[in-house]
PDB file of N, CA and C in Angstrom:
ATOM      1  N   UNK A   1     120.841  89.544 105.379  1.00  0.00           N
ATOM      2  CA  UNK A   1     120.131  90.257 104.337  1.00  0.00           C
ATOM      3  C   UNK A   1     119.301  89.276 103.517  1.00  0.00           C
ATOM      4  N   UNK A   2     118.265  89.752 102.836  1.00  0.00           N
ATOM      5  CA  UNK A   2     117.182  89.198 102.038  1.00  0.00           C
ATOM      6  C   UNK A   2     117.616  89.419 100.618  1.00  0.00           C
ATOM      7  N   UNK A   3     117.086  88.303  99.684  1.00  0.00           N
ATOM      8  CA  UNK A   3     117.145  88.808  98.271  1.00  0.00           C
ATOM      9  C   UNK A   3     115.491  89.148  97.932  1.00  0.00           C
ATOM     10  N   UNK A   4     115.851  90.007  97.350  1.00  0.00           N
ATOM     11  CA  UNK A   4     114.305  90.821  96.272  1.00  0.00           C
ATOM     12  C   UNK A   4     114.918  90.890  95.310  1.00  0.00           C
ATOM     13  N   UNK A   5     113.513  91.190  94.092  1.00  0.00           N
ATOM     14  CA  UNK A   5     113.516  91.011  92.834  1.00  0.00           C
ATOM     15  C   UNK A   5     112.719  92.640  92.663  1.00  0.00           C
ATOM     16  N   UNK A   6     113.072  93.818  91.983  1.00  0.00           N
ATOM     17  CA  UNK A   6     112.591  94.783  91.951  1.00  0.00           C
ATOM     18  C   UNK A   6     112.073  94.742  90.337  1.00  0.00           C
ATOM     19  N   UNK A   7     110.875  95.351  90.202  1.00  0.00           N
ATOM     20  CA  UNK A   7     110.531  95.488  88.659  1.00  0.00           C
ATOM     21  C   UNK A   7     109.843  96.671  89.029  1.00  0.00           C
ATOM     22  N   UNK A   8     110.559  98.011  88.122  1.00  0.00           N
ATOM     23  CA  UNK A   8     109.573  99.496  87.843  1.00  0.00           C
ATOM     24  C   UNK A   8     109.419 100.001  86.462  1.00  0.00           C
ATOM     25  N   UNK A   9     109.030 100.955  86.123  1.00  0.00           N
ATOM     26  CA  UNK A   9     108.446 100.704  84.947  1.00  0.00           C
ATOM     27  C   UNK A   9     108.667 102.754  84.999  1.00  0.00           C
ATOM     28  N   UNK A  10     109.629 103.047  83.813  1.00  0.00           N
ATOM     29  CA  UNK A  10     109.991 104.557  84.144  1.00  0.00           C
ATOM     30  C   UNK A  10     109.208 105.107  82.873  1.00  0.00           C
ATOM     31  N   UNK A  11     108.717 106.076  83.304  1.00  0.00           N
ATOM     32  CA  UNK A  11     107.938 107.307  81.641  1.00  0.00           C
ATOM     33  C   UNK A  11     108.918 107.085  80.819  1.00  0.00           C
ATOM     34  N   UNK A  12     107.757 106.990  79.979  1.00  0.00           N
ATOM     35  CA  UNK A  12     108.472 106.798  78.268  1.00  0.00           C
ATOM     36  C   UNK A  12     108.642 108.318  77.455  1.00  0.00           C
ATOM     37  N   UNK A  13     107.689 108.680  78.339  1.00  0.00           N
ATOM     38  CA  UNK A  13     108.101 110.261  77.396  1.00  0.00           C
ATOM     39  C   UNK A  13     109.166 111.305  78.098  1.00  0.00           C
ATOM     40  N   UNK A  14     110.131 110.659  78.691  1.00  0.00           N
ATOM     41  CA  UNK A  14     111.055 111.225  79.394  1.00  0.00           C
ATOM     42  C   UNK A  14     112.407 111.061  78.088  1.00  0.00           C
ATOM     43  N   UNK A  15     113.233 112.021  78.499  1.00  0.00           N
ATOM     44  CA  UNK A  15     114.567 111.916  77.566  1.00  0.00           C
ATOM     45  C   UNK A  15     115.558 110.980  78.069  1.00  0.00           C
ATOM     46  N   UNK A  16     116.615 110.711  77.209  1.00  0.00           N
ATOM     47  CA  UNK A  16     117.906 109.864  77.747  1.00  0.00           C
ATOM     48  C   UNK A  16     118.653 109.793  78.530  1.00  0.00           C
ATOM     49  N   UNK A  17     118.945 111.020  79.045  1.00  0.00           N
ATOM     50  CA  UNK A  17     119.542 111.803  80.340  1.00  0.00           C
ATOM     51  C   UNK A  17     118.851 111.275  81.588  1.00  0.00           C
ATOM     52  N   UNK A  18     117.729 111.688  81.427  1.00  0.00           N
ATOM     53  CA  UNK A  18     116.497 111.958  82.907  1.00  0.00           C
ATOM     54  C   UNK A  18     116.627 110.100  82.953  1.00  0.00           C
ATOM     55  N   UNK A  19     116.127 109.193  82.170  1.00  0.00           N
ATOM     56  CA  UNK A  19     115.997 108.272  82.336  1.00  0.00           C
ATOM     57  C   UNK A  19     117.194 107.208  82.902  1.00  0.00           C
ATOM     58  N   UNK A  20     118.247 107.851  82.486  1.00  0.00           N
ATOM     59  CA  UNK A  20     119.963 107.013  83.227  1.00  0.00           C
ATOM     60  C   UNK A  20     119.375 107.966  84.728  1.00  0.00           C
ATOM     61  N   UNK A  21     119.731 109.061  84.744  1.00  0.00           N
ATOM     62  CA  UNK A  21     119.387 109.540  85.879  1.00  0.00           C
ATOM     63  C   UNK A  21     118.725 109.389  87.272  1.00  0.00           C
ATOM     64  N   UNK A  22     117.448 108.747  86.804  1.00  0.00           N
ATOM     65  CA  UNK A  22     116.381 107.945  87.371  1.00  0.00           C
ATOM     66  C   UNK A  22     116.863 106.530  87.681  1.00  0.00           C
ATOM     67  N   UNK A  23     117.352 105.271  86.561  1.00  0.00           N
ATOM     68  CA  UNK A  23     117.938 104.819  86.766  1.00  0.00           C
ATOM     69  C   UNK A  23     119.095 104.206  87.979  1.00  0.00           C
ATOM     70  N   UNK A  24     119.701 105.281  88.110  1.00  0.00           N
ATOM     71  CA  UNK A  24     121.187 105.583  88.475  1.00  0.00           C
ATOM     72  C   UNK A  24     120.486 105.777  90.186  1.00  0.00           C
ATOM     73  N   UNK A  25     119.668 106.647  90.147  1.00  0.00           N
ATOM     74  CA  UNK A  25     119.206 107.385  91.289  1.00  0.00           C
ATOM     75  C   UNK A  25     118.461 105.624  92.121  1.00  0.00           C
ATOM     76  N   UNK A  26     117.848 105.417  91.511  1.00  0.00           N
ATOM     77  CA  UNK A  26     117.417 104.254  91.748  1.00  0.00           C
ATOM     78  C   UNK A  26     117.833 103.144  93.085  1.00  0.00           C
ATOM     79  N   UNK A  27     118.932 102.885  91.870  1.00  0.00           N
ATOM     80  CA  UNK A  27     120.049 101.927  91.978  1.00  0.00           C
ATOM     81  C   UNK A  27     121.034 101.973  93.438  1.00  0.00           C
ATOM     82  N   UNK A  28     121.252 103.986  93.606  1.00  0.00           N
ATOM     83  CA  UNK A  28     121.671 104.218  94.586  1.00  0.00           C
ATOM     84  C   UNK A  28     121.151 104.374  95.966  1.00  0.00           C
ATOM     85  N   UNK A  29     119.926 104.394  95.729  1.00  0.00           N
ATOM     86  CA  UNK A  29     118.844 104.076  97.177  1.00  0.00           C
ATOM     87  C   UNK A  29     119.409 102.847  97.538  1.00  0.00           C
ATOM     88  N   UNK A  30     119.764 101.817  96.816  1.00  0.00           N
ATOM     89  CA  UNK A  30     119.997 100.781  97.580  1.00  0.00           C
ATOM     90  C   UNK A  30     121.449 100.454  98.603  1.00  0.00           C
ATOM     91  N   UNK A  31     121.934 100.925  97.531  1.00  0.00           N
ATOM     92  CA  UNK A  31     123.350 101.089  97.869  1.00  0.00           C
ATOM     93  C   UNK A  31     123.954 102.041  99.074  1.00  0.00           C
ATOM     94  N   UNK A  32     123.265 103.089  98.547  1.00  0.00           N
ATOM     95  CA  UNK A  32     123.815 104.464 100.176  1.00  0.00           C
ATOM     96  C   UNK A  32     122.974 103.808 101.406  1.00  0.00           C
ATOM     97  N   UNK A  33     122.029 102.734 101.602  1.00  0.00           N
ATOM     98  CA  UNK A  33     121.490 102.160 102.731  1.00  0.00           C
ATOM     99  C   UNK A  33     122.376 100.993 102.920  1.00  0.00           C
ATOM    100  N   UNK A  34     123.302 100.906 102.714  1.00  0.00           N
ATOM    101  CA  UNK A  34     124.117  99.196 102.790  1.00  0.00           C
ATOM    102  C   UNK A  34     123.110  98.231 101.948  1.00  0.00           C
ATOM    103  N   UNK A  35     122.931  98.096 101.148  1.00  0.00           N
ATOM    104  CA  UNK A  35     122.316  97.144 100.690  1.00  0.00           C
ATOM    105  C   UNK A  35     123.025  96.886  99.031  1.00  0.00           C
ATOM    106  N   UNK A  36     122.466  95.932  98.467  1.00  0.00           N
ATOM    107  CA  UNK A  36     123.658  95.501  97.746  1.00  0.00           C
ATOM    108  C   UNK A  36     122.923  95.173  96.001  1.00  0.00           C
ATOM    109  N   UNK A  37     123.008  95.628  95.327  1.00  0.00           N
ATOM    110  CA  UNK A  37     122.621  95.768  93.516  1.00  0.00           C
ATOM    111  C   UNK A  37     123.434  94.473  93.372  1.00  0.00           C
ATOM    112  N   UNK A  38     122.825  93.541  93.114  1.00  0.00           N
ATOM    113  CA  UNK A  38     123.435  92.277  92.382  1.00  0.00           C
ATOM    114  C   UNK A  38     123.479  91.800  90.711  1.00  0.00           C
ATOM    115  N   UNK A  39     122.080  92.359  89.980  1.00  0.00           N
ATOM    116  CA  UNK A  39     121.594  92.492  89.116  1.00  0.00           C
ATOM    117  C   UNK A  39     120.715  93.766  88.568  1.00  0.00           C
ATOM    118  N   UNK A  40     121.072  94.349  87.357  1.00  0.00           N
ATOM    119  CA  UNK A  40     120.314  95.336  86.909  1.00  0.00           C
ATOM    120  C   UNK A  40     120.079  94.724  85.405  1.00  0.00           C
ATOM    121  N   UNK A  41     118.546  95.023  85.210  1.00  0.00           N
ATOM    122  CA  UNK A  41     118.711  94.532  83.671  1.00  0.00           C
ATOM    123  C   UNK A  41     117.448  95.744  83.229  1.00  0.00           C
ATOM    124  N   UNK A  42     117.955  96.343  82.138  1.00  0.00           N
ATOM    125  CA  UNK A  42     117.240  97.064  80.995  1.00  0.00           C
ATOM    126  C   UNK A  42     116.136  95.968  80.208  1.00  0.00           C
ATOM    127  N   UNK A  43     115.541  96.414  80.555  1.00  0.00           N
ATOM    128  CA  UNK A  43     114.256  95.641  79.624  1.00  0.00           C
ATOM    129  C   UNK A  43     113.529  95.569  78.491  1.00  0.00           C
ATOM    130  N   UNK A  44     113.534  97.583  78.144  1.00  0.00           N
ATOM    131  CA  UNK A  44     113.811  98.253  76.713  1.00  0.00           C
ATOM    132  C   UNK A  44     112.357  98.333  77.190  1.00  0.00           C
ATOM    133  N   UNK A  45     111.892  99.260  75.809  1.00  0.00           N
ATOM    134  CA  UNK A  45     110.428 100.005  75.939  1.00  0.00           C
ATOM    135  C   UNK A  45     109.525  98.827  75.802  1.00  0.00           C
ATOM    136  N   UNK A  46     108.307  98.522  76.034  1.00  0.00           N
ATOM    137  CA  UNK A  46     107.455  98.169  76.033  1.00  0.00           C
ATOM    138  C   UNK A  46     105.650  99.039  76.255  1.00  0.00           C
ATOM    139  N   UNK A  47     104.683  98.482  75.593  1.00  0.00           N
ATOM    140  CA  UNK A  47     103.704  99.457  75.228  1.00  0.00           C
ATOM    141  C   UNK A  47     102.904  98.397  76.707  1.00  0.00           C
ATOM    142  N   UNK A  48     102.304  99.169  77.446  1.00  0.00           N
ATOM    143  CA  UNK A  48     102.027  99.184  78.500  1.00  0.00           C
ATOM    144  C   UNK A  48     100.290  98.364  78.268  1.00  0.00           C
ATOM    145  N   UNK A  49     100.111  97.488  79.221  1.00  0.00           N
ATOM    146  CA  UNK A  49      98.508  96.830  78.938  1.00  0.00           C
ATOM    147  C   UNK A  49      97.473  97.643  78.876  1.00  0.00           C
ATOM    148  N   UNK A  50      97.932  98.702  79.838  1.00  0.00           N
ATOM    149  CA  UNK A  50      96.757  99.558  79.812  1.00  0.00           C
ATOM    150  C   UNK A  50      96.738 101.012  80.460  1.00  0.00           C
ATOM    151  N   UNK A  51      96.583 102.673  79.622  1.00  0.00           N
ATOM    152  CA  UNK A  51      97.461 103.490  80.358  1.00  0.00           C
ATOM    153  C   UNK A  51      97.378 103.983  82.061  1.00  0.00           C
ATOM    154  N   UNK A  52      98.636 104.443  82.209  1.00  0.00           N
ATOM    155  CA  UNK A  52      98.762 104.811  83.622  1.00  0.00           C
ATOM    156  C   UNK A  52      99.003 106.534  83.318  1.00  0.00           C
ATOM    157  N   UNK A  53      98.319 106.931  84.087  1.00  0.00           N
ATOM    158  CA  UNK A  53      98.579 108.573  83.773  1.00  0.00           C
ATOM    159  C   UNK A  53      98.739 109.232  82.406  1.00  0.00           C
ATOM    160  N   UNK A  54      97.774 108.292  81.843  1.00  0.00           N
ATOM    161  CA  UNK A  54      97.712 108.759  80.179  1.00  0.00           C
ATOM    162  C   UNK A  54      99.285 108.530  79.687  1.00  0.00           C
ATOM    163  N   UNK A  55      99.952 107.589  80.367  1.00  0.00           N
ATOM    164  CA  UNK A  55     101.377 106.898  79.438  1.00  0.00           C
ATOM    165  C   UNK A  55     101.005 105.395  78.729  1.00  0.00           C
ATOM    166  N   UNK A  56     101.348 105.181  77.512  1.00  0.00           N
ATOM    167  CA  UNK A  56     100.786 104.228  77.247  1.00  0.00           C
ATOM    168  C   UNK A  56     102.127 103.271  76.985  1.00  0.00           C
ATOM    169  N   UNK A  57     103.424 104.088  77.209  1.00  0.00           N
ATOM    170  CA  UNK A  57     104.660 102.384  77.147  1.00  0.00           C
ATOM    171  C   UNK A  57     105.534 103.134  78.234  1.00  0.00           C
ATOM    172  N   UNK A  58     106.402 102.383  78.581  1.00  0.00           N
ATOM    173  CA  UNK A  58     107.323 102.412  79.339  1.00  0.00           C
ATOM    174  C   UNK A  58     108.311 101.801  79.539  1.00  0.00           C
ATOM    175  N   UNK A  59     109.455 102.308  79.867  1.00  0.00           N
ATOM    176  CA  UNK A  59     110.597 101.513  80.166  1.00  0.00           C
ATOM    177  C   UNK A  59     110.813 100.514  81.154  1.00  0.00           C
ATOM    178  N   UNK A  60     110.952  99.150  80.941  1.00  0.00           N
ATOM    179  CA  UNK A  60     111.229  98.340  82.105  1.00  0.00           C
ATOM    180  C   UNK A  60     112.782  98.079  82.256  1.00  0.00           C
ATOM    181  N   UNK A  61     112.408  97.939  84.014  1.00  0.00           N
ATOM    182  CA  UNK A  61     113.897  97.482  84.670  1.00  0.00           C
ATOM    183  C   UNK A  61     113.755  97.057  85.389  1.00  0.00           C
ATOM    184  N   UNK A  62     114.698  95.737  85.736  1.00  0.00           N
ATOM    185  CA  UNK A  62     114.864  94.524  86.694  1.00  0.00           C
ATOM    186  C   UNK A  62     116.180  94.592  87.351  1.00  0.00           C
ATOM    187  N   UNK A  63     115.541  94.712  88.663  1.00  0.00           N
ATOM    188  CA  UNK A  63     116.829  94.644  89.534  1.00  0.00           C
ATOM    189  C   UNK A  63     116.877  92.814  90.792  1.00  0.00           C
ATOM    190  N   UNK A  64     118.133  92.749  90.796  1.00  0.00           N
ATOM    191  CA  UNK A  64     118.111  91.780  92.096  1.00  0.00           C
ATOM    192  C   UNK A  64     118.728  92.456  92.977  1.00  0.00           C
ATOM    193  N   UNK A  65     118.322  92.099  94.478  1.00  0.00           N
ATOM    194  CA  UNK A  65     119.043  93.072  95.096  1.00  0.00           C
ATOM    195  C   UNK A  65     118.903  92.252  96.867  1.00  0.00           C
ATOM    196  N   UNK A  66     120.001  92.294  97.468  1.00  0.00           N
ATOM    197  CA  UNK A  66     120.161  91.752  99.065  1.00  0.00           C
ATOM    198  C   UNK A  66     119.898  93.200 100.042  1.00  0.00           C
ATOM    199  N   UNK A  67     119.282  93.002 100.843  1.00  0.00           N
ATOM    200  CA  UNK A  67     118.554  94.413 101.726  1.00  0.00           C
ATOM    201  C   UNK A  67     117.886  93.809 102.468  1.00  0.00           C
ATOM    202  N   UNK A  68     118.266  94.809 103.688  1.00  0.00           N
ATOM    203  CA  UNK A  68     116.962  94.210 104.914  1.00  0.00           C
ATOM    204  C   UNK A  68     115.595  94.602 104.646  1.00  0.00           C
ATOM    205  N   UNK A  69     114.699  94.116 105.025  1.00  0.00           N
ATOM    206  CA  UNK A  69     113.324  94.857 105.309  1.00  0.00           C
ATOM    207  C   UNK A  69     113.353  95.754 105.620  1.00  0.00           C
ATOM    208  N   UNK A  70     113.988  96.688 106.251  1.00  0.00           N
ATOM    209  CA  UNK A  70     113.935  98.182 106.518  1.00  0.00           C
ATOM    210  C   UNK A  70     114.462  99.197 105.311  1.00  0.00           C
ATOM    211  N   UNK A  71     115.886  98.608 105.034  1.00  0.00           N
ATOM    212  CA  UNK A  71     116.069  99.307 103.411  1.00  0.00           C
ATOM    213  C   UNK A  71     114.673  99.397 102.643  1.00  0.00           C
ATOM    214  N   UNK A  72     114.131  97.847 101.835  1.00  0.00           N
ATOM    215  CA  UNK A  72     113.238  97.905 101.528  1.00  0.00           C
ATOM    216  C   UNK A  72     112.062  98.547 101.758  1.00  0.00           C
ATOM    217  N   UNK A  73     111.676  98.877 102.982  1.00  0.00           N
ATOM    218  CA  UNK A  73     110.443  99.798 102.855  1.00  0.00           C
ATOM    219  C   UNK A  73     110.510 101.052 102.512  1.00  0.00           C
ATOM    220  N   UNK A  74     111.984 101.674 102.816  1.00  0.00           N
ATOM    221  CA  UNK A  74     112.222 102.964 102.547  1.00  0.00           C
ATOM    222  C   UNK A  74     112.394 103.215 101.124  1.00  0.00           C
ATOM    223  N   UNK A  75     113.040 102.507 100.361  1.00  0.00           N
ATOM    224  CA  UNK A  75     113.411 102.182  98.973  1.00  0.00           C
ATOM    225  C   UNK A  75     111.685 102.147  98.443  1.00  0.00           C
ATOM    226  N   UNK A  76     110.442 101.351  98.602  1.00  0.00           N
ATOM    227  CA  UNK A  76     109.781 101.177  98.292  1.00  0.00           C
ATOM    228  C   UNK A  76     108.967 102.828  98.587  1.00  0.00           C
ATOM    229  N   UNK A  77     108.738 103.593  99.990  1.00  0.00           N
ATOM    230  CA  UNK A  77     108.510 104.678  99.602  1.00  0.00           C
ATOM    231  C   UNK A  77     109.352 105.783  98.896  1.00  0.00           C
ATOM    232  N   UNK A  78     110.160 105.668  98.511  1.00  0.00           N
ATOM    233  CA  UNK A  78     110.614 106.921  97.832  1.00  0.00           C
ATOM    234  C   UNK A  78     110.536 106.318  96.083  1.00  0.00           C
ATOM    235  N   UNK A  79     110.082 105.174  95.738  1.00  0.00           N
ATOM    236  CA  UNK A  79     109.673 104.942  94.537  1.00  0.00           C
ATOM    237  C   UNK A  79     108.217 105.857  94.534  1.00  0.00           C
ATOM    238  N   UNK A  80     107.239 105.455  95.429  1.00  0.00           N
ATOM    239  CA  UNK A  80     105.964 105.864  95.383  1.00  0.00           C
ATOM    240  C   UNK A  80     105.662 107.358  95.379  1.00  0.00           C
ATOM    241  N   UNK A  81     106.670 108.333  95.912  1.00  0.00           N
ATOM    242  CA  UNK A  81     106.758 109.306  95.722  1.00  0.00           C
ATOM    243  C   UNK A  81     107.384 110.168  94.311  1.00  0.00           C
ATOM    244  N   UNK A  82     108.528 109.093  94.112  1.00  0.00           N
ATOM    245  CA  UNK A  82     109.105 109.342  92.547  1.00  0.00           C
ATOM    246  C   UNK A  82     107.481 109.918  91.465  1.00  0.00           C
ATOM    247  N   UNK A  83     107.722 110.697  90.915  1.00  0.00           N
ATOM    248  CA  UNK A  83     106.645 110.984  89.587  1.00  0.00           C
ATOM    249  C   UNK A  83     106.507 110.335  88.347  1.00  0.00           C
ATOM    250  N   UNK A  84     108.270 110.194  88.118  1.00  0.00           N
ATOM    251  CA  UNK A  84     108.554 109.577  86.861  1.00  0.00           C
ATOM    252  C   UNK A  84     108.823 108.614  86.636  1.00  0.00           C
ATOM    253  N   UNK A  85     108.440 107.644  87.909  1.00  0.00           N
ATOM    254  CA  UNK A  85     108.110 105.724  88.136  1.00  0.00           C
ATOM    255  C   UNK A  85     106.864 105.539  87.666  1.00  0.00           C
ATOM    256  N   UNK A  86     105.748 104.850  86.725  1.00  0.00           N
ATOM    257  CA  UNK A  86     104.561 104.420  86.837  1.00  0.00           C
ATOM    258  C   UNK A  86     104.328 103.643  87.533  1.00  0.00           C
ATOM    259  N   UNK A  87     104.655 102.390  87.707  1.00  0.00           N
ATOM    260  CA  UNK A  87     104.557 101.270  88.666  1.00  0.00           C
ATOM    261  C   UNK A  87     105.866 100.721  89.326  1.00  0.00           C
ATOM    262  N   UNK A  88     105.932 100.187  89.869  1.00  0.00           N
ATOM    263  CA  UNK A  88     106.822  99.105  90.461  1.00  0.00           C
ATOM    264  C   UNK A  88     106.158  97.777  91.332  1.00  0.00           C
ATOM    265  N   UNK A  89     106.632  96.834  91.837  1.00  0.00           N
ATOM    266  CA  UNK A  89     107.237  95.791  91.958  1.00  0.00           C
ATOM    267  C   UNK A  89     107.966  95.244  93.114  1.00  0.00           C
ATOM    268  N   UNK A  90     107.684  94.900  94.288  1.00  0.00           N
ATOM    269  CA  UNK A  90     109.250  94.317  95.235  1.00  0.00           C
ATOM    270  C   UNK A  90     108.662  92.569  95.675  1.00  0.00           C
ATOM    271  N   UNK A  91     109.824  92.023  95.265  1.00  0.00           N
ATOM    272  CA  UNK A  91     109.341  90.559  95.731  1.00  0.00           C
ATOM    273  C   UNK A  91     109.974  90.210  96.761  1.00  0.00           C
ATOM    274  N   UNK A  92     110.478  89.047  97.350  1.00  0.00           N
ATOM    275  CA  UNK A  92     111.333  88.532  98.175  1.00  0.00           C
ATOM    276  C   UNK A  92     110.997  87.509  97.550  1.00  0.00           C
ATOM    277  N   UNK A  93     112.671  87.081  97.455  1.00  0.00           N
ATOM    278  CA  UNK A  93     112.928  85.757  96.706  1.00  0.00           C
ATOM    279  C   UNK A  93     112.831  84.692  97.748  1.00  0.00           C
ATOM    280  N   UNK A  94     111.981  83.571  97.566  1.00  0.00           N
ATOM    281  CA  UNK A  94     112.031  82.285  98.495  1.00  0.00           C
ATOM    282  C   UNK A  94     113.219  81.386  98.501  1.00  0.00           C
ATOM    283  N   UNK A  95     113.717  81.282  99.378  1.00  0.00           N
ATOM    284  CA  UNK A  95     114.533  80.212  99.386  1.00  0.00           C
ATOM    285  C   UNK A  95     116.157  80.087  99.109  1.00  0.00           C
ATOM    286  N   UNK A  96     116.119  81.235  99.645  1.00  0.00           N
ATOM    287  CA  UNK A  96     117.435  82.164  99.085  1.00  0.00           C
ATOM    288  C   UNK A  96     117.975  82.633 101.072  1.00  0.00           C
TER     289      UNK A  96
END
């Protein structure tokens, strides 16, 4: 398995619920594929550089995470389909 570094960025005008939810939902794409959540970090709101779908802040979250390339692509489309993701993020960590 590979390490990645995930960064997405969830609507701010969403409630507390929806947003663990999303979260949570997240988190478990990785996991129900064998792949492995090493790190999750809350990032807290931040006002966005410039808007995306007329949102102008958003919640950031940082994940580390071990997954094959195949997890990962699937994980990466069902972010892109998500509504209530603005952006995201997948790196592969070097040297790891």
């Amino acid at each position: 398995m590979t390490n990645y570094e995930v960064m997405f960025i969830v609507k701010a005008t969403l409630d507390e619920s929806n947003i663990s939810k999303i979260t949570t939902e997240v988190q478990k794409l990785i996991s129900d594929n064998k792949g492995k959540v090493i790190e999750f970090k809350d990032m807290g709101r931040k006002k966005l550089a410039y808007p995306i779908n007329k949102e102008v802040s958003g919640f950031y979250y940082l994940m580390n995470v071990a997954a094959t390339h195949e997890v990962i692509q699937e994980f990466d489309r069902k972010l892109r389909i998500n509504e209530n993701i603005l952006r995201h993020l997948i790196l592969r960590k070097e040297g790891e």
